[in-house]
Protein backbone atom coordinates (compact mmCIF):
# COMPACT_ATOMS: atom_id res chain seq x y z
CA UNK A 1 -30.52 45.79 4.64
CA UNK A 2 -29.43 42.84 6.47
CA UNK A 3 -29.71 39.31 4.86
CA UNK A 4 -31.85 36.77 5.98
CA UNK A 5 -29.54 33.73 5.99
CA UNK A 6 -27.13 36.28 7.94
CA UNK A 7 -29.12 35.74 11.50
CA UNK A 8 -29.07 32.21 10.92
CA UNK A 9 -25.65 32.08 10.20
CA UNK A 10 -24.56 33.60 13.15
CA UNK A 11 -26.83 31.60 15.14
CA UNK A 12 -24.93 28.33 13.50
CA UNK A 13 -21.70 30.77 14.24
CA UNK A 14 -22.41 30.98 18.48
CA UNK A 15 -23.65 27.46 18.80
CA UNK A 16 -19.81 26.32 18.85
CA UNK A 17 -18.43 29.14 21.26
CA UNK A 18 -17.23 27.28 23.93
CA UNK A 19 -19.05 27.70 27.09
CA UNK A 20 -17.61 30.42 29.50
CA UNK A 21 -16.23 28.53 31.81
CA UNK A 22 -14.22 26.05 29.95
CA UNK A 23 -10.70 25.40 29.59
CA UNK A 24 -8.75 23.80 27.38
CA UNK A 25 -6.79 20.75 28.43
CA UNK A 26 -3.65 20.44 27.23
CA UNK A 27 -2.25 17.49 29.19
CA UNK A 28 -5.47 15.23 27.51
CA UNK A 29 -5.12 16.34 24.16
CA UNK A 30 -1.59 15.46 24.21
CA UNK A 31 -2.57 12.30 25.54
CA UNK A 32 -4.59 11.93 22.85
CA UNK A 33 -1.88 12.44 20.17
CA UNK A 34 0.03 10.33 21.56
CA UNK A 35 -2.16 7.85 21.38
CA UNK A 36 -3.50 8.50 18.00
CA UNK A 37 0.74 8.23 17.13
CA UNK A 38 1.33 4.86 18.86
CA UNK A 39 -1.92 3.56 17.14
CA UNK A 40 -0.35 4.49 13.35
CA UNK A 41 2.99 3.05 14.43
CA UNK A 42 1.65 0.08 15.16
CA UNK A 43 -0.27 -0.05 11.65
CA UNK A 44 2.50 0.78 9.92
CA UNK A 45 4.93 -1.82 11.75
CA UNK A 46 2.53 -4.48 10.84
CA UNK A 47 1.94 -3.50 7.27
CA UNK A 48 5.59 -3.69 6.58
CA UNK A 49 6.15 -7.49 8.83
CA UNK A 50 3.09 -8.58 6.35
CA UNK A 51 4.98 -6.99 3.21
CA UNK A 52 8.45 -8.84 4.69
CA UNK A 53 6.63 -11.81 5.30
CA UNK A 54 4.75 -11.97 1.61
CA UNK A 55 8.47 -11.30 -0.23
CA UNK A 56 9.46 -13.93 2.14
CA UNK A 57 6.80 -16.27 1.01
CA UNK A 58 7.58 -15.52 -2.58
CA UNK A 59 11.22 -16.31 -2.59
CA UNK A 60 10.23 -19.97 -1.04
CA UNK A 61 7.98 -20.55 -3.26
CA UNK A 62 10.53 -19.40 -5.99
CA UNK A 63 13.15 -21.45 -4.60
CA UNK A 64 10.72 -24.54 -3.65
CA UNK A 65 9.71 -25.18 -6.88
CA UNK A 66 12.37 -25.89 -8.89
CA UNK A 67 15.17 -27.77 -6.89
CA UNK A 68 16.52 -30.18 -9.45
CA UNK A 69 17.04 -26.89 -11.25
CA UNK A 70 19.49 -25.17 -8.46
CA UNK A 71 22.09 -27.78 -8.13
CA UNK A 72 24.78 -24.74 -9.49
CA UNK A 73 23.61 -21.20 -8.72
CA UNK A 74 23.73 -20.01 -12.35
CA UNK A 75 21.16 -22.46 -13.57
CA UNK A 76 18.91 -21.85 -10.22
CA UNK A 77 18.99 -18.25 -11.51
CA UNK A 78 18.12 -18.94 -15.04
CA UNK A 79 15.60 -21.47 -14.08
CA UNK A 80 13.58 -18.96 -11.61
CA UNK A 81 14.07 -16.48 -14.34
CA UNK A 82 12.00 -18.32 -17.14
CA UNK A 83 9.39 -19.09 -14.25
CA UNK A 84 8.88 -15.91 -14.28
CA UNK A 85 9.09 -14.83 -17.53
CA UNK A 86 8.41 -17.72 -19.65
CA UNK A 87 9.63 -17.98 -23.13
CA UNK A 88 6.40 -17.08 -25.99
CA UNK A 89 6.94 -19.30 -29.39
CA UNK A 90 7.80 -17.26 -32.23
CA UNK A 91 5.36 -16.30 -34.09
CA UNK A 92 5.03 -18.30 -37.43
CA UNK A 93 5.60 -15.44 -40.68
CA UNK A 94 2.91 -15.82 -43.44
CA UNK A 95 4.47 -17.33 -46.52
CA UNK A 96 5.00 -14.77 -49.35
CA UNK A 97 4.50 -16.39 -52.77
CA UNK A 98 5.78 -14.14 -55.09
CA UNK A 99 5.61 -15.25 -58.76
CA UNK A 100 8.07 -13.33 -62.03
């Protein structure tokens, strides 16, 4: 007993035979590869020039903000340090009042 979703199936199944006469081309699809290859170079090569540029951008900024702070290279250091991580105030214990 044959199923009925098994004629329709095949029927799905022969609408992408290729017709008789074709061919594949080979010299296209390579083309096409190529092409597809050259397109995510390019993507990639500007992803990374915008990452470069950003880490660029950040140093600057770094470096611009605090120049009375960089006149020797160890306090430069410490100064962009505490920019970015800033000191937090203790904070303040409760008092304990014990009495004997």
């Amino acid at each position: 007993m044959e199923n009925p979703d098994s004629r329709w199936t095949e029927a799905r199944l022969a609408s992408l035979d290729p017709p008789a006469a074709w061919s594949p081309n080979a010299v296209r699809a390579l083309a096409a590869i190529r092409a597809r290859q050259g397109a995510w170079r390019r993507r990639a090569v500007g992803v990374l020039c915008g990452a470069i540029a950003a880490a660029v951008a950040c140093l600057v900024l770094m470096a611009a903000s605090a120049p009375q702070a960089c006149a020797t290279p160890t306090s430069c250091a410490e100064h962009i340090w505490e920019k970015v991580f800033p000191k937090r105030p203790a904070a303040a214990k409760p008092a304990l009042d014990f009495q004997a």
